[in-house]
N, C-alpha and C. Protein backbone atom coordinates (compact mmCIF):
# COMPACT_ATOMS: atom_id res chain seq x y z
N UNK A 1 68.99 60.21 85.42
CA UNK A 1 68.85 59.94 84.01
C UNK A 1 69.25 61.15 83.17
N UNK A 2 68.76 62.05 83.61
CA UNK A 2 69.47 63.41 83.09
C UNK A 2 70.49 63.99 82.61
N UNK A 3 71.52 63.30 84.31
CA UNK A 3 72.82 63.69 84.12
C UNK A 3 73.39 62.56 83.32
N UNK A 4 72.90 61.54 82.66
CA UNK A 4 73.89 60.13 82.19
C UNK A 4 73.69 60.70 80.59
N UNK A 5 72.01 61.43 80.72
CA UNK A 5 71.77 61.76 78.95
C UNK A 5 73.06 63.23 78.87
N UNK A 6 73.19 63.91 79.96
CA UNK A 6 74.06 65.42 79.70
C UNK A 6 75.01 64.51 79.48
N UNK A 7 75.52 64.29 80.25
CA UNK A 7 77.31 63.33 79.95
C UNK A 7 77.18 62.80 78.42
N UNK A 8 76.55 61.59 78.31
CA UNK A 8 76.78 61.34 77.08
C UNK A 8 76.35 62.40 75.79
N UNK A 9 75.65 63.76 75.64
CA UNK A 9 75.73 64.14 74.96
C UNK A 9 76.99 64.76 74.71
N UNK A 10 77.74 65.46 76.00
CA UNK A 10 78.60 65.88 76.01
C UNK A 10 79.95 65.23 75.79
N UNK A 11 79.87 64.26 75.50
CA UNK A 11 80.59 63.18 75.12
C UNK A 11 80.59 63.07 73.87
N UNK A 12 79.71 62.76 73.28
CA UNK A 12 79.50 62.83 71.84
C UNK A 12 79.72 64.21 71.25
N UNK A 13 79.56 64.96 72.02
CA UNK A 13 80.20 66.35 71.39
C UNK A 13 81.77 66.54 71.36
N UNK A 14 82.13 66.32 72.18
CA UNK A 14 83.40 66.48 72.34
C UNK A 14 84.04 65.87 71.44
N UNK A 15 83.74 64.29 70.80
CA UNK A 15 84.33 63.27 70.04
C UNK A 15 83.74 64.15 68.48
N UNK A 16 83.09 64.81 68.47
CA UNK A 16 82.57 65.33 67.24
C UNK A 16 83.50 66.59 66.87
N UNK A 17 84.06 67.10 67.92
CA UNK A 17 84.78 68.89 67.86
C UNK A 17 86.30 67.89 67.87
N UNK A 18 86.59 67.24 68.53
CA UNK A 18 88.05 66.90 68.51
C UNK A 18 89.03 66.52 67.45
N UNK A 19 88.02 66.33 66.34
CA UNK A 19 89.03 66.15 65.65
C UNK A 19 89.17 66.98 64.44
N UNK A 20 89.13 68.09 64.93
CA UNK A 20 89.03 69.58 64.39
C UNK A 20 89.64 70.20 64.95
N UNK A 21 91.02 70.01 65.01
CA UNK A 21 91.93 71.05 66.15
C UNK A 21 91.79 72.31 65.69
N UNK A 22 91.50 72.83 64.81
CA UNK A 22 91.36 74.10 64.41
C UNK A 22 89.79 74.68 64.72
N UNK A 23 89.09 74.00 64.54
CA UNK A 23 87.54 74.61 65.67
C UNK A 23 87.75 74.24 67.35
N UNK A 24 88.37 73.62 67.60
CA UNK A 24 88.97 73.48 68.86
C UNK A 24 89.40 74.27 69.37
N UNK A 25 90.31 75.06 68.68
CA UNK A 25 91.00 76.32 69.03
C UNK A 25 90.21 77.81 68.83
N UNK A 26 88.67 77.67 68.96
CA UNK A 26 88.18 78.87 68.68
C UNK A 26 87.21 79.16 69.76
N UNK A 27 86.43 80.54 69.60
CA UNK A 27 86.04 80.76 70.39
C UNK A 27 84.37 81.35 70.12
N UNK A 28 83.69 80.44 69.33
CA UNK A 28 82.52 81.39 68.44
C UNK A 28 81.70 82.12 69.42
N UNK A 29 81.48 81.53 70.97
CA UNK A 29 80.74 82.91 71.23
C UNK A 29 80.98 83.33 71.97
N UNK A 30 82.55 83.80 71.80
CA UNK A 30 82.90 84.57 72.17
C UNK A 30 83.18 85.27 73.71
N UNK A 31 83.30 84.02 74.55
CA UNK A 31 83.36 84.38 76.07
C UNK A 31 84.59 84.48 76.50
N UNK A 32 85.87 83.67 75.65
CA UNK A 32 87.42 84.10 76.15
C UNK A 32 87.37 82.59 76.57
N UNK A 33 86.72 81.63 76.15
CA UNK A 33 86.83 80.71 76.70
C UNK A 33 87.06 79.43 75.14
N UNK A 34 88.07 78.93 75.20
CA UNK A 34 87.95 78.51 73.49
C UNK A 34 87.09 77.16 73.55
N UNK A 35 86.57 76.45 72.67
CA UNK A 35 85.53 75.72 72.69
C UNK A 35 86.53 73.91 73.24
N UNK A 36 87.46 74.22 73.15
CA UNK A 36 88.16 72.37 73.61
C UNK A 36 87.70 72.39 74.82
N UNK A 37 87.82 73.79 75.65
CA UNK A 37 87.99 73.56 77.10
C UNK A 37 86.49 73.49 77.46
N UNK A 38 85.77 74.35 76.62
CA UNK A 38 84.41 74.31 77.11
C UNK A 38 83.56 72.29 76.88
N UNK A 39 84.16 72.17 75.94
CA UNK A 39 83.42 70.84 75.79
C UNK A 39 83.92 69.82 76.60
N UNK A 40 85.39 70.16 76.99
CA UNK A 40 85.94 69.10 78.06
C UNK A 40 85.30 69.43 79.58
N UNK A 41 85.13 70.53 79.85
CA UNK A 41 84.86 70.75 81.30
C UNK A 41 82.93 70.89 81.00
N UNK A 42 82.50 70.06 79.96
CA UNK A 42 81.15 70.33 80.08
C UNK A 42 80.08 71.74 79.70
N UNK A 43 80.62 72.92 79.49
CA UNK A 43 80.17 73.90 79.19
C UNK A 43 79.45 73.92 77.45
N UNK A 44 78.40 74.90 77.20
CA UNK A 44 78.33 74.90 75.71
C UNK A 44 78.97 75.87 75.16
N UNK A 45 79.64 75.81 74.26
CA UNK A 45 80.82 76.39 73.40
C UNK A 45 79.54 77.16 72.36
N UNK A 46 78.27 76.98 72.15
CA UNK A 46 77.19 77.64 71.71
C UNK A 46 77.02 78.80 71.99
N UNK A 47 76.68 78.63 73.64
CA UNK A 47 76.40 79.53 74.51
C UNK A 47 77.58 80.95 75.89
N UNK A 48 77.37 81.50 75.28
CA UNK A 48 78.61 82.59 76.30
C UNK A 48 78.40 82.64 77.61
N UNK A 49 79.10 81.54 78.30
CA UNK A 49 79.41 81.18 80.11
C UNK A 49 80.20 80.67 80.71
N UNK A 50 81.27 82.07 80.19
CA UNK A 50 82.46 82.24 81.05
C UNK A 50 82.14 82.18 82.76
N UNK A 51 80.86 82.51 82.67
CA UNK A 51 80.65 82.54 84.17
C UNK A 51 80.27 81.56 84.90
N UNK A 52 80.05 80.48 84.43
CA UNK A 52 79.96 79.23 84.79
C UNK A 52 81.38 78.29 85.14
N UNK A 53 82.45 79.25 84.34
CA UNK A 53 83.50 78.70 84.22
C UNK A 53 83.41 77.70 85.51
N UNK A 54 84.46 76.52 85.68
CA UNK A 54 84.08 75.76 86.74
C UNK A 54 85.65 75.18 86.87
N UNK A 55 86.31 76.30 87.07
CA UNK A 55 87.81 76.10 87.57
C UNK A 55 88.11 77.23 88.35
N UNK A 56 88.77 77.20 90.02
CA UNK A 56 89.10 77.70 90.71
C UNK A 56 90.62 77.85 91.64
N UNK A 57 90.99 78.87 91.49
CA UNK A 57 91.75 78.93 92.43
C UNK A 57 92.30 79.38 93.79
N UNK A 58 92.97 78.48 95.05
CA UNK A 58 92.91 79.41 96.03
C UNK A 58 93.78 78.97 96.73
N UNK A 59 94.17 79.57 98.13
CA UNK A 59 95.04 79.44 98.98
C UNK A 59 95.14 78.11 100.34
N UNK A 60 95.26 77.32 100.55
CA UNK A 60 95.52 76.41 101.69
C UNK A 60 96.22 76.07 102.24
N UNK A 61 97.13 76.66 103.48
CA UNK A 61 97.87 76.12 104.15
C UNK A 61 98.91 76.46 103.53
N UNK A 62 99.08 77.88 102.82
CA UNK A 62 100.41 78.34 102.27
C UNK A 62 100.66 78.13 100.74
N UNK A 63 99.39 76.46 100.65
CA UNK A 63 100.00 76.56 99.34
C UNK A 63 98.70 76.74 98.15
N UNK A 64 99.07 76.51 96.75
CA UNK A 64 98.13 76.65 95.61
C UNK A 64 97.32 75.52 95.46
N UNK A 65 96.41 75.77 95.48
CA UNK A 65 95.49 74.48 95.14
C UNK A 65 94.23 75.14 93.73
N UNK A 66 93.99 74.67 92.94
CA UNK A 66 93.60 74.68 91.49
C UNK A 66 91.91 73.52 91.53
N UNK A 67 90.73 73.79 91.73
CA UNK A 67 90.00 72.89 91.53
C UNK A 67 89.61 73.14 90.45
N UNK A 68 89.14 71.73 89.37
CA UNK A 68 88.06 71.97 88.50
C UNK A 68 86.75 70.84 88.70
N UNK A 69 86.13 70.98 88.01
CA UNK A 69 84.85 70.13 87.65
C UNK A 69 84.73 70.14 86.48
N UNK A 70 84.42 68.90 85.79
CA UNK A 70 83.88 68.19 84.43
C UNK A 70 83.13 66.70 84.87
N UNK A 71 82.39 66.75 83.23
CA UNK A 71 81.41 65.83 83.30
C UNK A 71 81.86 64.27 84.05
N UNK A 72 81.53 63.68 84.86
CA UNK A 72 82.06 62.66 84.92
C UNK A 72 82.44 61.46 84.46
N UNK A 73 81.30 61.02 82.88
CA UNK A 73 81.26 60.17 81.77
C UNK A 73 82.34 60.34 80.82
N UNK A 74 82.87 61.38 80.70
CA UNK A 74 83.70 62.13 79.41
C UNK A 74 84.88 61.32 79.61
N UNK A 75 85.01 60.97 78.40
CA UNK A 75 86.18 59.98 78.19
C UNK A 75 87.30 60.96 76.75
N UNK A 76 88.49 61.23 76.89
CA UNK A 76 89.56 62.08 75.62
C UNK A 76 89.79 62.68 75.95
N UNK A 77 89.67 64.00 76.70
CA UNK A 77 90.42 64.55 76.56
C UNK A 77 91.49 64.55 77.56
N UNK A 78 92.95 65.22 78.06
CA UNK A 78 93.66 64.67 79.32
C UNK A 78 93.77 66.37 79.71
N UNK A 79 93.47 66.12 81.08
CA UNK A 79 93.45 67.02 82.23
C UNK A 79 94.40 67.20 82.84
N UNK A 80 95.96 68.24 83.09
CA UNK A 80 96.85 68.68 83.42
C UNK A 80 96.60 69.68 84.30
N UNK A 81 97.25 69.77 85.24
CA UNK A 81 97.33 70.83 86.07
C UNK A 81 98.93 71.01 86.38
N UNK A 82 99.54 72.62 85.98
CA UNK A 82 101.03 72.77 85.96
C UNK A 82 100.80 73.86 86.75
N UNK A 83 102.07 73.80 87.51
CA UNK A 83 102.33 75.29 88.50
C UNK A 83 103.42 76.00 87.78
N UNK A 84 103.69 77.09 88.40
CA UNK A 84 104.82 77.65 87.91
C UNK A 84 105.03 79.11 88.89
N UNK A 85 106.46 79.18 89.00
CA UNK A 85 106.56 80.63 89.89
C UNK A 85 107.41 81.57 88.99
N UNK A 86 107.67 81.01 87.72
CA UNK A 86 108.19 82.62 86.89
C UNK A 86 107.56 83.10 85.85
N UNK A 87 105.87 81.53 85.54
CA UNK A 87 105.39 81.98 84.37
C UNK A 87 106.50 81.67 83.07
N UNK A 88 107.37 81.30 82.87
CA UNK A 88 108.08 80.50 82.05
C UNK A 88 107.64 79.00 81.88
N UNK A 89 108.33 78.43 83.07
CA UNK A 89 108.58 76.95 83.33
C UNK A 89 107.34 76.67 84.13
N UNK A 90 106.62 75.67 83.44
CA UNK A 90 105.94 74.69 84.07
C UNK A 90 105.64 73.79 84.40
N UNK A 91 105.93 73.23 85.55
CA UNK A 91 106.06 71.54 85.61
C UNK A 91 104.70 70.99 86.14
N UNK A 92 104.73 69.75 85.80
CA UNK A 92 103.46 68.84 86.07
C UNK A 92 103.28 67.66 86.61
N UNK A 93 102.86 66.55 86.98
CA UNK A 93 102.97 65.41 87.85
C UNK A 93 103.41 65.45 89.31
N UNK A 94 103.65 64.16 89.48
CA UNK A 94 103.74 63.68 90.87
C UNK A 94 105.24 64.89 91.77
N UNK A 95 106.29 65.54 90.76
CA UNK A 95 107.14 66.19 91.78
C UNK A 95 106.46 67.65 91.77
N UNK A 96 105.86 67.76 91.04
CA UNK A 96 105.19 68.85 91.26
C UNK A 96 104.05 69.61 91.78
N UNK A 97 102.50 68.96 91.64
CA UNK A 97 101.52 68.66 92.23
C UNK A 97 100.74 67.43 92.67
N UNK A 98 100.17 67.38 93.57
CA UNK A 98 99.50 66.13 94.38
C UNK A 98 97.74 66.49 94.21
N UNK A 99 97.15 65.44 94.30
CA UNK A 99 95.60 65.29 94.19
C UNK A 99 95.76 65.44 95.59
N UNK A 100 94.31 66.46 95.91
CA UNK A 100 93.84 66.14 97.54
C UNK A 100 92.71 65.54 97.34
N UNK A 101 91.79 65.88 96.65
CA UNK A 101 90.47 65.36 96.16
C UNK A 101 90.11 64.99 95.13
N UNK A 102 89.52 63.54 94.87
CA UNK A 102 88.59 63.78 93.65
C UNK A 102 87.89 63.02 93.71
N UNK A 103 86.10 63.55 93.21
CA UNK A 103 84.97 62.94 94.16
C UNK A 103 83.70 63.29 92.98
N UNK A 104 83.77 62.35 93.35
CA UNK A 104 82.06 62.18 91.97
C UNK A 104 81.25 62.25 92.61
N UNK A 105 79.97 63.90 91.87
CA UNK A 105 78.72 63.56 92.71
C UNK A 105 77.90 64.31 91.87
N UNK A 106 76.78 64.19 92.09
CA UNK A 106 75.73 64.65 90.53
C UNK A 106 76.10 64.86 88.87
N UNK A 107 76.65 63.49 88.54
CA UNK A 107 77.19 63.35 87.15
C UNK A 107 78.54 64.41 86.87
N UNK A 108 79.00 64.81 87.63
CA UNK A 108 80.27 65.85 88.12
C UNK A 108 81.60 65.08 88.68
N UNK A 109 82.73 65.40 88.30
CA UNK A 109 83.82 64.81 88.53
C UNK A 109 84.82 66.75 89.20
N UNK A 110 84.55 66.30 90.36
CA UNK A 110 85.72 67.36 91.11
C UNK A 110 86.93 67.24 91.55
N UNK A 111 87.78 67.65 90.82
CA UNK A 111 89.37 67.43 91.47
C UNK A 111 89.35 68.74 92.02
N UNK A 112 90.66 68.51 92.84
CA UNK A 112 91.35 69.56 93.69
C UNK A 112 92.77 69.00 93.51
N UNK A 113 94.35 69.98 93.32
CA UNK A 113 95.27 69.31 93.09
C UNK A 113 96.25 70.80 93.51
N UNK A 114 97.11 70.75 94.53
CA UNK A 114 98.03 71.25 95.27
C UNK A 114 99.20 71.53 94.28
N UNK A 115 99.84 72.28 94.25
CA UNK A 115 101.34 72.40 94.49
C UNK A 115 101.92 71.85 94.95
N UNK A 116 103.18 71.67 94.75
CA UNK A 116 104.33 70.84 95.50
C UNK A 116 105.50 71.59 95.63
N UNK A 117 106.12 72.93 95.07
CA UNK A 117 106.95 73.84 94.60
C UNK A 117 107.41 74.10 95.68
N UNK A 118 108.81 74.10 96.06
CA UNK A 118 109.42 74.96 97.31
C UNK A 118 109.15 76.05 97.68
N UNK A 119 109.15 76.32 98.82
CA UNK A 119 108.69 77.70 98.92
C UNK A 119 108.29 79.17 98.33
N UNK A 120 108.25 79.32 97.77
CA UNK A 120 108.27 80.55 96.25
C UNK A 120 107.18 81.43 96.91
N UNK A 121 107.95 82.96 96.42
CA UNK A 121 107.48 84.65 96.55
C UNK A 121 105.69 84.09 96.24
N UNK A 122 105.84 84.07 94.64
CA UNK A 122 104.85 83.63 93.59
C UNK A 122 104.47 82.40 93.30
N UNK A 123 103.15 82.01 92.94
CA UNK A 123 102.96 80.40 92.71
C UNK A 123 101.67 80.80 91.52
N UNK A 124 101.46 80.28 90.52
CA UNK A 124 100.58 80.14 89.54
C UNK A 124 100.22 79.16 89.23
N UNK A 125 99.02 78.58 88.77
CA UNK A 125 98.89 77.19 88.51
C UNK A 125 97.65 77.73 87.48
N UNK A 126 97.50 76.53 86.41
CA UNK A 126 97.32 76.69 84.96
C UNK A 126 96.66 75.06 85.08
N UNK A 127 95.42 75.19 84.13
CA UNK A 127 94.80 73.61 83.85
C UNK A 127 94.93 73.52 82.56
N UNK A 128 95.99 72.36 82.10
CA UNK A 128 95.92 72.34 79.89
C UNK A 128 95.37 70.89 79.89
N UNK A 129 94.44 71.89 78.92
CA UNK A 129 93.57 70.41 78.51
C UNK A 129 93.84 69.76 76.96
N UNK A 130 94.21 68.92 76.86
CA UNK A 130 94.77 68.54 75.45
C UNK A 130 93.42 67.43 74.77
N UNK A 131 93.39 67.84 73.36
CA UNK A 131 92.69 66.74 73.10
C UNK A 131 93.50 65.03 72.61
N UNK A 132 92.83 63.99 72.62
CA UNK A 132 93.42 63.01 72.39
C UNK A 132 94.58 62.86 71.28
């Protein structure tokens, strides 16, 4: 019951900040974390916890894999995950990265999503979260 009341508050928050692209784009307290992303991935944009952040990255089998977690109820905003090996160009979808996971469990929505990039020195991968 908890997690259905967190989700939907966080839901209702999000639909309340979104259509304020310009408070969207800020960062009031100040963790380096701007408040779209915090309300999409569930965090309070109130409160400074960057350290909660709840996006990771790491190595498997050669290649990049990028997990995040957000609320699982949250409905607007869209969740991208782009790689890139010059930091210029970044591509996104099916020729570029693949889902390995994504698995709902304590009001939590966890993806995991690979690379697809030919072999490359360098590999970077980036999560843009857009609002509706």
């Amino acid at each position: 019951m908890a997690t259905t009341a967190a989700t939907e508050v966080a839901s209702q928050a999000f639909s309340l900040f979104v259509s304020d692209l310009a408070t969207d784009q800020t960062d009031n307290d100040q963790d380096g974390l701007l408040q779209l992303a915090e309300l999409a991935l569930g965090l309070d944009p109130a409160r400074p916890d960057a350290a909660a952040w709840p996006v990771a990255a790491s190595l498997e089998s050669g290649r990049a894999v990028l997990s995040y977690s957000r609320p699982a109820g949250i409905t607007g905003p869209t969740y991208t995950v782009q790689v890139s090996s010059d930091l210029v160009t970044w591509p996104s979808g099916p020729a570029a990265t693949a889902v390995l996971s994504d698995v709902v469990a304590n009001g939590r929505r966890t993806i995991r999503v690979q690379d697809l990039l030919p072999d490359e020195p360098r590999r970077f991968l980036r999560l843009l979260i857009t609002a509706p």
